[in-house]
Each structure stands twice: as structure tokens, then as C-alpha cells.
C-alpha atoms as a PDB file:
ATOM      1  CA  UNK A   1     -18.736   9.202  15.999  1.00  0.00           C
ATOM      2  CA  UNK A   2     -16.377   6.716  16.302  1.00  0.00           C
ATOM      3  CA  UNK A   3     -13.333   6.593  18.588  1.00  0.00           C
ATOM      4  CA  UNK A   4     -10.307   4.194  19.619  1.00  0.00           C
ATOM      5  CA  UNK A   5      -8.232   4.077  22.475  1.00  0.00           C
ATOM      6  CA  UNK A   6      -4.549   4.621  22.787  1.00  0.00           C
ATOM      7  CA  UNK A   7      -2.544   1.626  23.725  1.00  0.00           C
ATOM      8  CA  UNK A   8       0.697   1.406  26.245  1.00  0.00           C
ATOM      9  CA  UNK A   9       2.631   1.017  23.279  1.00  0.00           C
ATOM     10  CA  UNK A  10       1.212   4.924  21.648  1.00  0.00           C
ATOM     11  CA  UNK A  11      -0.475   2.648  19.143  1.00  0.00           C
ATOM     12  CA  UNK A  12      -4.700   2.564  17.868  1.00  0.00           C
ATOM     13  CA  UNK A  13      -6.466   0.577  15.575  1.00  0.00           C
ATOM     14  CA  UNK A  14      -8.137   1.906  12.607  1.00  0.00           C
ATOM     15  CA  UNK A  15     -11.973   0.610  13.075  1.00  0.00           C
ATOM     16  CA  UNK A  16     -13.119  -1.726  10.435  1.00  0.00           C
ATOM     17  CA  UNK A  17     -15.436   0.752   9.303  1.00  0.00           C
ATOM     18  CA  UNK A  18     -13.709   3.140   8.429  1.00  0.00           C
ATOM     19  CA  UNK A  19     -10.764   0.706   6.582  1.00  0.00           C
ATOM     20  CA  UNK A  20     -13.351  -0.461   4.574  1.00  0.00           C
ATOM     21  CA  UNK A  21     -14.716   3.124   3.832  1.00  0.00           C
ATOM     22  CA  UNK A  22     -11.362   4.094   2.347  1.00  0.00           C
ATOM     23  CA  UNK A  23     -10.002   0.817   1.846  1.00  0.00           C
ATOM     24  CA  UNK A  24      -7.314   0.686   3.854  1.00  0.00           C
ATOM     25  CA  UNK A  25      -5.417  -2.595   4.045  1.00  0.00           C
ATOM     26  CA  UNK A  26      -2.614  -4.203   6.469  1.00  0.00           C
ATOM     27  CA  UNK A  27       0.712  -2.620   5.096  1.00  0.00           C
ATOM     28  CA  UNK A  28      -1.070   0.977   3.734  1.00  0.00           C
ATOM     29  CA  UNK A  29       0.603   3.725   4.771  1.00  0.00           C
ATOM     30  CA  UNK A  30      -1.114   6.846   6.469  1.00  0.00           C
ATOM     31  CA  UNK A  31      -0.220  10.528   6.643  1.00  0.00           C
ATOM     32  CA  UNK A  32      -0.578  12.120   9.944  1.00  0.00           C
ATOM     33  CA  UNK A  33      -1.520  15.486  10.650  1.00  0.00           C
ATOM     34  CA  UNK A  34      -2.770  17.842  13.406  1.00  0.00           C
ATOM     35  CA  UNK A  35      -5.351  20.542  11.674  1.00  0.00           C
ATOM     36  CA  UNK A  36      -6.746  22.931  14.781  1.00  0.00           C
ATOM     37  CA  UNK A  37      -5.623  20.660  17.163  1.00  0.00           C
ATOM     38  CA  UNK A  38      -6.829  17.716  15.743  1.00  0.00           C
ATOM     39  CA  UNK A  39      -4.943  14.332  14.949  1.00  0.00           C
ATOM     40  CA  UNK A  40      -5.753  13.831  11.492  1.00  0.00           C
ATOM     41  CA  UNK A  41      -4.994  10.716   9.320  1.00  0.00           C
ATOM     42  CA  UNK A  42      -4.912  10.841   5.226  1.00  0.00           C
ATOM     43  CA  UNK A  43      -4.200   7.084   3.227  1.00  0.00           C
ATOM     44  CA  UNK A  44      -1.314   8.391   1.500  1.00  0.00           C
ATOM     45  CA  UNK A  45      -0.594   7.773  -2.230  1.00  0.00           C
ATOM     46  CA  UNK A  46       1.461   4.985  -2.904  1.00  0.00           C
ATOM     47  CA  UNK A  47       5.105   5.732  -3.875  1.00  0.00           C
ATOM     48  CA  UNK A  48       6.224   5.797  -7.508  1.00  0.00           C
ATOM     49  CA  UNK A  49       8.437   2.835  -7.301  1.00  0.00           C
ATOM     50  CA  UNK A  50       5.150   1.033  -5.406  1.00  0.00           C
ATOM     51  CA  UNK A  51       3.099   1.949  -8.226  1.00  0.00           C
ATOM     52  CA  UNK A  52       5.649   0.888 -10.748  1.00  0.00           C
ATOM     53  CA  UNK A  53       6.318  -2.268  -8.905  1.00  0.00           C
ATOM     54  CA  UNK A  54       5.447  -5.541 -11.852  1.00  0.00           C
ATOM     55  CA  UNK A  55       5.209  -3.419 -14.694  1.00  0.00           C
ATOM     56  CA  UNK A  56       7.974  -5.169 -16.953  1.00  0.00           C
ATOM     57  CA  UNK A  57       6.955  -8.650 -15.278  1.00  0.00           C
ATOM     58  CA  UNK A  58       7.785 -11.054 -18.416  1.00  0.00           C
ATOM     59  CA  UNK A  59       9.860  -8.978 -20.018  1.00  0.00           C
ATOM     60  CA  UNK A  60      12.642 -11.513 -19.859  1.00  0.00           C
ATOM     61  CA  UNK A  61      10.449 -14.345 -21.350  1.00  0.00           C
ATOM     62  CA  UNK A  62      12.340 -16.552 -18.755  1.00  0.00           C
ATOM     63  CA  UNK A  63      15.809 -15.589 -19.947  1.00  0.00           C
ATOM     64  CA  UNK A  64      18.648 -13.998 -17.716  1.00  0.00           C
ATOM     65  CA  UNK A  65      18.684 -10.269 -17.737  1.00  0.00           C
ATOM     66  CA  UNK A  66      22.498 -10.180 -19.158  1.00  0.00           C
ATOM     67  CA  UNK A  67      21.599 -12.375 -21.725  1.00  0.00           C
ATOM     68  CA  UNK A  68      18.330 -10.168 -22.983  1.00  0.00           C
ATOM     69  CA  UNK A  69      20.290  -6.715 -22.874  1.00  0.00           C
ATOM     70  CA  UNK A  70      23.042  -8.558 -24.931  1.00  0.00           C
ATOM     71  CA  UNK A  71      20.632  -9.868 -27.423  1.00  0.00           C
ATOM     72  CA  UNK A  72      18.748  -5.705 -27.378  1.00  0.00           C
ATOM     73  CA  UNK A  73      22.473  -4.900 -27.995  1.00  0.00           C
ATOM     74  CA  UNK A  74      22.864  -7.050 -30.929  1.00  0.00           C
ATOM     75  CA  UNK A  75      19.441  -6.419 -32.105  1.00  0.00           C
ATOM     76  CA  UNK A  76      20.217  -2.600 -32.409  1.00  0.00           C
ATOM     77  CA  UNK A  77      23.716  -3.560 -34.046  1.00  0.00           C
ATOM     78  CA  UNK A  78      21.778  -5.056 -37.112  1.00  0.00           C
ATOM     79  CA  UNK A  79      19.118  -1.533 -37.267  1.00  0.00           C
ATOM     80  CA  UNK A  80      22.076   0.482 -37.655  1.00  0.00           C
ATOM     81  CA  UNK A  81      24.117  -1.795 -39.945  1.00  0.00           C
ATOM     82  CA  UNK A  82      20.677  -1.705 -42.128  1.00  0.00           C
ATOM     83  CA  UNK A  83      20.305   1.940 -42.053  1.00  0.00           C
ATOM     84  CA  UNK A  84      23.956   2.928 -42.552  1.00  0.00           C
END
């Protein structure tokens, strides 16, 4: 069993083991629980906006946003004008 000590600042360190085990990395948020009187720590999930986080990376192609929702604009003009 492992164990860890608490600092003067209420703080411990997650063992290297057991990061690795669940791959825990600097920044990775933890829930805490007590279960029976037991500390408890789960990774938590990662937040929709963290998982969504790059997912229209290049979308612009380099241009400025104004300028590619003006061009979407224009773009849908000419679909409707075509199938009016």
C-alpha cells in the first residue's frame, strides 16, 4: 500500500505510480470524495469545452473570422437565389 504525507500547506503528491497507472498528468483535475470515511480521489472527465477545445482548428484557412462568416453569408445568398 502506498501512502503520502500531508504537507503544511494541506497539500500531497500523487505517487508516480499511481499517475502513471491512470495517467494522470500536471494540470488533470481530480474529484474528491470521502466513501466510509475514506478520502477518495477519482481523475475526473474532462469538461465539454476541454474536450471540444481545437476541433475547428483551420477552419479559417488563415482568414479573419469576420471576413469567413461574411463570405458563409454570401455563399448562402447565392443557394437561395438558385433555389428560389
Amino acid at each position: 500500500m502506498l501512502s503520502v504525507k500531508v504537507s503544511t500547506k494541506h497539500q500531497i503528491v500523487v505517487p508516480s505510480e499511481v499517475r502513471r497507472q491512470l495517467g494522470i498528468k500536471a494540470g488533470d483535475r481530480l474529484e474528491v470524495r470521502i466513501e466510509d470515511g475514506d478520502v477518495v480521489l477519482h481523475p475526473r472527465p474532462p469538461r465539454v469545452s476541454e474536450r471540444l477545445r481545437g476541433l475547428f482548428r483551420g477552419m479559417y484557412d488563415g482568414k479573419d473570422a469576420v471576413e469567413y462568416v461574411r463570405e458563409l453569408r454570401e455563399e448562402s445568398e447565392r443557394w437561395r437565389e438558385n433555389d428560389g
